[in-house]
C-alpha atoms as a PDB file:
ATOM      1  CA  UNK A   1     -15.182 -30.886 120.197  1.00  0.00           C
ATOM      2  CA  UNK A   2     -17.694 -29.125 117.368  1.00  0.00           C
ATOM      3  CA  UNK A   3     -14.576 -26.997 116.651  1.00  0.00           C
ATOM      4  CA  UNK A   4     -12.273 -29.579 116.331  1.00  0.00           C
ATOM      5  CA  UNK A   5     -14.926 -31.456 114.199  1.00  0.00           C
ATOM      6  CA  UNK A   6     -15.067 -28.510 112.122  1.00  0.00           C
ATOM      7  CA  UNK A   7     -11.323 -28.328 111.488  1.00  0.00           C
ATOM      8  CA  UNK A   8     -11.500 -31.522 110.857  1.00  0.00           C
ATOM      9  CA  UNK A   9     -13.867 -31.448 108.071  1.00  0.00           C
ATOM     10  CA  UNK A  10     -11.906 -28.983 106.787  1.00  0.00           C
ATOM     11  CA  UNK A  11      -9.059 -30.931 106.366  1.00  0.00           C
ATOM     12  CA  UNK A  12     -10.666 -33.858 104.836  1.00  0.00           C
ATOM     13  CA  UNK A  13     -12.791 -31.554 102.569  1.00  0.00           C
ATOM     14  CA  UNK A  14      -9.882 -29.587 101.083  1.00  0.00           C
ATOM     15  CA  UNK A  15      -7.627 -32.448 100.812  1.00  0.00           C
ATOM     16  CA  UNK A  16     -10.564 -34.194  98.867  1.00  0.00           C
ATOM     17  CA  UNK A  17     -10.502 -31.225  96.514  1.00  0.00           C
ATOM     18  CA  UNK A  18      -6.921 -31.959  95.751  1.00  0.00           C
ATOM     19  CA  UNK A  19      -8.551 -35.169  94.586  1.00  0.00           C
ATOM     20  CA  UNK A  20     -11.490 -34.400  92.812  1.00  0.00           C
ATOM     21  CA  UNK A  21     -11.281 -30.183  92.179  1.00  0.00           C
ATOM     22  CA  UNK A  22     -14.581 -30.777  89.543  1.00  0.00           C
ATOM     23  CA  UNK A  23     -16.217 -31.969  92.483  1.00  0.00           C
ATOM     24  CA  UNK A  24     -19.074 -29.291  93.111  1.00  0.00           C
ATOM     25  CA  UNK A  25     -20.284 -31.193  96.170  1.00  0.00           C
ATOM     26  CA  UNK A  26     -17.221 -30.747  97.760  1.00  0.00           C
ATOM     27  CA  UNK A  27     -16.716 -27.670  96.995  1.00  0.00           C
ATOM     28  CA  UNK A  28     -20.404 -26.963  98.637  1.00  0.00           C
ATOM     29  CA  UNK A  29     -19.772 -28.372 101.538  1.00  0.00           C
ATOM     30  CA  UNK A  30     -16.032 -26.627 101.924  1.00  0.00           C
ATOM     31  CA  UNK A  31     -17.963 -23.192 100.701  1.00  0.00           C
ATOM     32  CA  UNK A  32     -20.210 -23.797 104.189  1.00  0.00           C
ATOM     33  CA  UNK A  33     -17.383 -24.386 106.576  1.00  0.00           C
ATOM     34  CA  UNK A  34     -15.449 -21.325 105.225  1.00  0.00           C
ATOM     35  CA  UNK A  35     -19.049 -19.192 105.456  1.00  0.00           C
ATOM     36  CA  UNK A  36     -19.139 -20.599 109.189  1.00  0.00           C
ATOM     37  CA  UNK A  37     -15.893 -19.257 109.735  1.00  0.00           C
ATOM     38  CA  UNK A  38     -16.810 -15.735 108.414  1.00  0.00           C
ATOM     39  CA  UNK A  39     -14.113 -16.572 104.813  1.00  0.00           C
ATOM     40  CA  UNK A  40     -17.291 -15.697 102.764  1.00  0.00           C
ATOM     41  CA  UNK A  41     -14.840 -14.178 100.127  1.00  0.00           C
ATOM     42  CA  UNK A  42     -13.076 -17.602  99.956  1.00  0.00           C
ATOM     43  CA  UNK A  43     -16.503 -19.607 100.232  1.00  0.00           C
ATOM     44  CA  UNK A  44     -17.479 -17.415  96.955  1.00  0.00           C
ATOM     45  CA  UNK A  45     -14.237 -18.156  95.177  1.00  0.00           C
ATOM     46  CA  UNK A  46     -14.552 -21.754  95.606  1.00  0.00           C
ATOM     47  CA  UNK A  47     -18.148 -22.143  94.145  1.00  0.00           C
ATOM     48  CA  UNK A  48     -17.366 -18.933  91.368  1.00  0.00           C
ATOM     49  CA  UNK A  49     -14.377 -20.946  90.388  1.00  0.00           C
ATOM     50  CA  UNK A  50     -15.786 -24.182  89.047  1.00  0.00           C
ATOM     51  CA  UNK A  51     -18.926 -21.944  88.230  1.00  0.00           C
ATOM     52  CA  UNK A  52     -16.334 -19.859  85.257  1.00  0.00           C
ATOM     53  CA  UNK A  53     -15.470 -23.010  83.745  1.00  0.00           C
ATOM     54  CA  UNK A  54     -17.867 -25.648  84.386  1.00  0.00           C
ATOM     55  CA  UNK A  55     -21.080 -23.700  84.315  1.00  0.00           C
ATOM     56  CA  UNK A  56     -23.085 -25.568  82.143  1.00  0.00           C
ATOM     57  CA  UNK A  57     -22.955 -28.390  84.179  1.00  0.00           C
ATOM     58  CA  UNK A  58     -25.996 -29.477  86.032  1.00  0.00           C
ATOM     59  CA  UNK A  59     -24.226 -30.346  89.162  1.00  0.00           C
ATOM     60  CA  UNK A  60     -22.522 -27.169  89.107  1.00  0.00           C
ATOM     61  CA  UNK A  61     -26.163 -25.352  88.837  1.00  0.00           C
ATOM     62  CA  UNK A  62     -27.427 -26.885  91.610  1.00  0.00           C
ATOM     63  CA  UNK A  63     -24.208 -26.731  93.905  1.00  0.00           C
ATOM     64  CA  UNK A  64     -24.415 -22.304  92.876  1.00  0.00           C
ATOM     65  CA  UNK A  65     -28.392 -22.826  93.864  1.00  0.00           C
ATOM     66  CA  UNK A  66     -27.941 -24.498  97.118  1.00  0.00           C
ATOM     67  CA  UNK A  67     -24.711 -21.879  98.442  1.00  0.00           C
ATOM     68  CA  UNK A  68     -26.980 -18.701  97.055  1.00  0.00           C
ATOM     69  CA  UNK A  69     -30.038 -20.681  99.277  1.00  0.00           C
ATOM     70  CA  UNK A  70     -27.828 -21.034 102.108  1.00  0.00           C
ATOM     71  CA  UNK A  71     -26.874 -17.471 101.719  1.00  0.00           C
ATOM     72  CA  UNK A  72     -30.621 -15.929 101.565  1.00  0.00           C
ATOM     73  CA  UNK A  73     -29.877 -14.811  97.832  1.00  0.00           C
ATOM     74  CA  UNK A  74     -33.501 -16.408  96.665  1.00  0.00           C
ATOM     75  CA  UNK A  75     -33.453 -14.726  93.701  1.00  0.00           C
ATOM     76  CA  UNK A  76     -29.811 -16.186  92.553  1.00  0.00           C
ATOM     77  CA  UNK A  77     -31.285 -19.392  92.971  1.00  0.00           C
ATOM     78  CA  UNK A  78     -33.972 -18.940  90.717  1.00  0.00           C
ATOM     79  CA  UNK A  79     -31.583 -17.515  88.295  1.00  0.00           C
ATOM     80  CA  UNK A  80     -29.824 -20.299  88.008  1.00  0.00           C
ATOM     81  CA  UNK A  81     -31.885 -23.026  88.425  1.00  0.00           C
ATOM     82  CA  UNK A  82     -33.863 -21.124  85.487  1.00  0.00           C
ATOM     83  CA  UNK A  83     -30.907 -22.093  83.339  1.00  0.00           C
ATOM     84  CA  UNK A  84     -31.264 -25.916  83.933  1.00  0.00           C
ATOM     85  CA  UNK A  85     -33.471 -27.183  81.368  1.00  0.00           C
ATOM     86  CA  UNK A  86     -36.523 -28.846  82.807  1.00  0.00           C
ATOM     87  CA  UNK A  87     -35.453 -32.035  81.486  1.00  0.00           C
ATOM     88  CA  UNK A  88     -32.438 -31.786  83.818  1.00  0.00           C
ATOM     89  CA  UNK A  89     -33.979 -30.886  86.577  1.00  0.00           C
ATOM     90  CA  UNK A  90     -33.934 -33.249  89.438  1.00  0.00           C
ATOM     91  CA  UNK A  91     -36.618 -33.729  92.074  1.00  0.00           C
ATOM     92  CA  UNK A  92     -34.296 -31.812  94.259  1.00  0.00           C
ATOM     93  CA  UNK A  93     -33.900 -28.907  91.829  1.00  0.00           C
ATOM     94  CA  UNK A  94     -37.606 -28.523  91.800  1.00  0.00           C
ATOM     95  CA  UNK A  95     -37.741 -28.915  95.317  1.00  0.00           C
ATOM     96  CA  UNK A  96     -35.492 -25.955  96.221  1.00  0.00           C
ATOM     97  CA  UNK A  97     -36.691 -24.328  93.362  1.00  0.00           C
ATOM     98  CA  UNK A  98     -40.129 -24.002  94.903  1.00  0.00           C
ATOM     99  CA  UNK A  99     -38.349 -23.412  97.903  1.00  0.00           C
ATOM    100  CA  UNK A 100     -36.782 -20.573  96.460  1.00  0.00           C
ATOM    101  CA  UNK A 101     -40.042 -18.838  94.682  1.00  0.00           C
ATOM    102  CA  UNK A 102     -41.928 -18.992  97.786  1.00  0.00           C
ATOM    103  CA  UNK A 103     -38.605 -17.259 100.232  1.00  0.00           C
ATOM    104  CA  UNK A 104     -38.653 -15.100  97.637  1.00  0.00           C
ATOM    105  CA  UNK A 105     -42.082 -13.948  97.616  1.00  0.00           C
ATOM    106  CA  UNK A 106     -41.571 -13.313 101.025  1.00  0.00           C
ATOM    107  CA  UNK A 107     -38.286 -10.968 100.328  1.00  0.00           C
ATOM    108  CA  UNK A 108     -40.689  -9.310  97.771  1.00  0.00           C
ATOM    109  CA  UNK A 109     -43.186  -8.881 100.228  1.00  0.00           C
ATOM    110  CA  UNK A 110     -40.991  -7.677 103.377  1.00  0.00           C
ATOM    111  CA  UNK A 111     -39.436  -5.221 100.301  1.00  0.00           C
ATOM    112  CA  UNK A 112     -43.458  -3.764  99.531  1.00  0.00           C
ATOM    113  CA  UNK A 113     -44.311  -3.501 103.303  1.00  0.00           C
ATOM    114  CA  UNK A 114     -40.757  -1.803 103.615  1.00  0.00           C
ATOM    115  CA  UNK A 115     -42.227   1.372 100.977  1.00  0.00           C
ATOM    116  CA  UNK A 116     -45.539   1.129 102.677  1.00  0.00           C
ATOM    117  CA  UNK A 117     -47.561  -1.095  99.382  1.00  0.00           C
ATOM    118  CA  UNK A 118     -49.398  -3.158 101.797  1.00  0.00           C
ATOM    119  CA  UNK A 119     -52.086  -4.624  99.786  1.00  0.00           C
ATOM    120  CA  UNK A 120     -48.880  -5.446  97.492  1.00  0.00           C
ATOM    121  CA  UNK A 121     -47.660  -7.234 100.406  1.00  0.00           C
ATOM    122  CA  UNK A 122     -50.660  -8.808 100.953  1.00  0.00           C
ATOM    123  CA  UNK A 123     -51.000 -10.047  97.912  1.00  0.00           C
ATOM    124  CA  UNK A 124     -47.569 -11.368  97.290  1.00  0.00           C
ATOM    125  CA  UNK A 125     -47.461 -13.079 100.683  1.00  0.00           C
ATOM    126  CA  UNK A 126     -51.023 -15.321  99.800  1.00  0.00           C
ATOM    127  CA  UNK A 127     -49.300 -16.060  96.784  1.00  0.00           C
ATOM    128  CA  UNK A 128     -46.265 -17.657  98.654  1.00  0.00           C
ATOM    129  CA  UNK A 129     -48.831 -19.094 100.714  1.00  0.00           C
ATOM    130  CA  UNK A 130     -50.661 -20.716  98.186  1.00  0.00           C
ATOM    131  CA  UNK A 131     -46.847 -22.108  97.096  1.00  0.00           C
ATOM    132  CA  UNK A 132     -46.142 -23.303  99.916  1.00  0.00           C
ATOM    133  CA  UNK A 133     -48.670 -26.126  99.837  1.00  0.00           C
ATOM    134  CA  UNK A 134     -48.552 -28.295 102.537  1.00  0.00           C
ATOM    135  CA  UNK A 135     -44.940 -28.025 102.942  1.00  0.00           C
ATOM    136  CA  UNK A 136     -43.980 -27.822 107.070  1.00  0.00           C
ATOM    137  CA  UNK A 137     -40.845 -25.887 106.462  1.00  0.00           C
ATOM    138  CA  UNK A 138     -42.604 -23.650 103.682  1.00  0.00           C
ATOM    139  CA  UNK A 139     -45.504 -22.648 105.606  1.00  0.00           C
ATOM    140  CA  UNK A 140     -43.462 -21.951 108.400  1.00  0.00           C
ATOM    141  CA  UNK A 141     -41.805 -19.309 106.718  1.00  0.00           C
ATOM    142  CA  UNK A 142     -45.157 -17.631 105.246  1.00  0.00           C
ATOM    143  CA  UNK A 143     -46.443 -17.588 108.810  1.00  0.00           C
ATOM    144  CA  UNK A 144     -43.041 -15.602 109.930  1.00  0.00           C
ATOM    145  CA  UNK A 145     -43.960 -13.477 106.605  1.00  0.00           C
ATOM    146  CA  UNK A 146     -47.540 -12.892 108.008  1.00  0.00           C
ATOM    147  CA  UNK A 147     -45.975 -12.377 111.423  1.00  0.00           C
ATOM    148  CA  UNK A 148     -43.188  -9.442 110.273  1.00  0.00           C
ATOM    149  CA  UNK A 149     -46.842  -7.774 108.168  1.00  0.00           C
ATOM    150  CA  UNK A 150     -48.549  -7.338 111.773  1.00  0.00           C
ATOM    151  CA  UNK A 151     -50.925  -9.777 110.816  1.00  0.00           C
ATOM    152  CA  UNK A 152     -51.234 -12.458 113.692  1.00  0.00           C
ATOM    153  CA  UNK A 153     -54.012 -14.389 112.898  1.00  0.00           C
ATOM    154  CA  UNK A 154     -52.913 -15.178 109.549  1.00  0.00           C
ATOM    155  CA  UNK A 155     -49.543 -16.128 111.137  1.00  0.00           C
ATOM    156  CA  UNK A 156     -50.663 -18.625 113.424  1.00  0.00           C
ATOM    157  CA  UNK A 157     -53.169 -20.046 110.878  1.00  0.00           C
ATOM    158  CA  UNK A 158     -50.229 -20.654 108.595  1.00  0.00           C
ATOM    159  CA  UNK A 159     -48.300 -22.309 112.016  1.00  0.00           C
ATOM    160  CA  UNK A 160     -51.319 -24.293 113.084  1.00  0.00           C
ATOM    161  CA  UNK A 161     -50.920 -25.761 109.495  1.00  0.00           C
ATOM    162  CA  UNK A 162     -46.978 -26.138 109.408  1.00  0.00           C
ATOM    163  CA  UNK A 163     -47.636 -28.284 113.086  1.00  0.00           C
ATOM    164  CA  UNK A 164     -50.400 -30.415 111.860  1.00  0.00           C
ATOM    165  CA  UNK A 165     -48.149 -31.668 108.555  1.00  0.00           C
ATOM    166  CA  UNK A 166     -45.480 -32.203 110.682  1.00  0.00           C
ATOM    167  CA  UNK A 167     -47.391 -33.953 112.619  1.00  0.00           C
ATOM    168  CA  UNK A 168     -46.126 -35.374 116.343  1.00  0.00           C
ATOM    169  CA  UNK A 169     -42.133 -34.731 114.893  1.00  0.00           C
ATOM    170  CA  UNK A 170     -42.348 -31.291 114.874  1.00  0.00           C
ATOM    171  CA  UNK A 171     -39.220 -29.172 114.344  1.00  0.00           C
ATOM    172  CA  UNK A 172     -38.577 -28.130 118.348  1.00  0.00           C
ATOM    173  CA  UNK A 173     -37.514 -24.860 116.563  1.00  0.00           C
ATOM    174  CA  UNK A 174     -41.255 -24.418 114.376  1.00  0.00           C
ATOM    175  CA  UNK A 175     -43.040 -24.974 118.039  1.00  0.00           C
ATOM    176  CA  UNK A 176     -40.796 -22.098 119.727  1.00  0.00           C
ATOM    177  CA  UNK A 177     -42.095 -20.044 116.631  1.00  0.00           C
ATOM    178  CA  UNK A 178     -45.484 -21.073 117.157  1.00  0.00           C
ATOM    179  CA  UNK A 179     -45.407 -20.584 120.947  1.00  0.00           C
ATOM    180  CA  UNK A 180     -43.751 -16.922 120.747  1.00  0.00           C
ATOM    181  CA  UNK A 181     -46.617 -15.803 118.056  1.00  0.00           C
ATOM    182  CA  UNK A 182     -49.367 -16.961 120.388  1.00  0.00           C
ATOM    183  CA  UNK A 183     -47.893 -15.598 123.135  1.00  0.00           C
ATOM    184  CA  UNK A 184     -47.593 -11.857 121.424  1.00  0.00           C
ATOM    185  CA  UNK A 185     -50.994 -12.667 120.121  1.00  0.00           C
ATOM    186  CA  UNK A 186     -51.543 -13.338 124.183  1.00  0.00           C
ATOM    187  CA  UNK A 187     -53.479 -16.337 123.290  1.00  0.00           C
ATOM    188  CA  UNK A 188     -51.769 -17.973 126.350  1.00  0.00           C
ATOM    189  CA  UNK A 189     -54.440 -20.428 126.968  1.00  0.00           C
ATOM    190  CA  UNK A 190     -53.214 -22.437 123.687  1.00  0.00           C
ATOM    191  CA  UNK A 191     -49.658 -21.651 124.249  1.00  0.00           C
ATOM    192  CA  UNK A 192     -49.864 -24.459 127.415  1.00  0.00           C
ATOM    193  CA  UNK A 193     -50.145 -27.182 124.529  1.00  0.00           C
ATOM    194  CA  UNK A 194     -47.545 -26.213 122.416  1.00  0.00           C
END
């Protein structure tokens, strides 16, 4: 049933395109299902498209911003969220923006361990620890940076904080995170309340 759900989208998504083809949110969402379906090519073309002529728009920005996010390209969605003027800039373009700076800290920081410049590493993953604020989702992510460094206690530091701002409604996926770093930290005895 997901599958025919999916083709189903489809159809209403493209068919709304034939309505509304300056429609960046439905090309967004279109973009997704053809990325799902491995038509990354045609996912690019749809978003590149409106991108060539409507660029400047804000909409447009943030559509680019969100597929690049979706697509791990952190530093594409800096780029062009850069190129909204801060004036235009939604809550929700600052919010992925800062989601963006702190993933890609992280890329910068898997890139330094990568070429052996640990303390570079180091450094650059605080920093998108100090970003990261008390963000559940954010931390998250600095604690799987922390984690891929070899630096466990740090990583379940940054989870411990993650949980407790997500409080009781934690993401089921963040606690199987948590649970497999304290279990290859073989703190087991904690792992029973996770």
């Amino acid at each position: 049933t997901t599958l025919f759900r999916s083709d189903e989208a489809q159809t209403d998504l493209e068919q709304a395109l034939l309505l509304a083809p300056e429609s960046p949110w439905i090309r967004l969402d279109l973009a997704a299902i053809y990325r799902g379906q491995g038509l990354n090519d045609q996912a690019q073309t749809l978003l590149s498209g409106l991108a060539s002529t409507n660029g400047d728009l804000p909409e447009v920005r943030m559509a680019q911003a969100y597929a690049d996010g979706e697509s791990g390209n952190w530093g594409l969605v800096l780029q062009e969220l850069e190129q909204l003027p801060p004036a235009q800039r939604s809550g929700d373009a600052v919010k992925l923006q800062r989601r963006a700076w702190v993933h890609y800290q992280l890329q910068r920081a898997a890139q330094a361990a990568s070429v052996h410049q640990m303390a570079d590493a180091y450094t650059i993953t605080e920093q998108a620890g100090s970003g990261a604020g008390a963000d559940p989702e954010l931390l998250a992510a600095v604690a799987g940076g922390w984690a891929s460094l070899g630096d466990s206690a740090r990583a379940i530091g940054a989870m411990r904080r993650a949980i407790a701002q997500s409080g009781p409604n934690a993401d089921p996926a963040m606690r199987v995170q948590y649970a497999g770093m304290l279990l290859a930290a073989g703190q087991d005895g904690e792992f029973e309340v996770v």
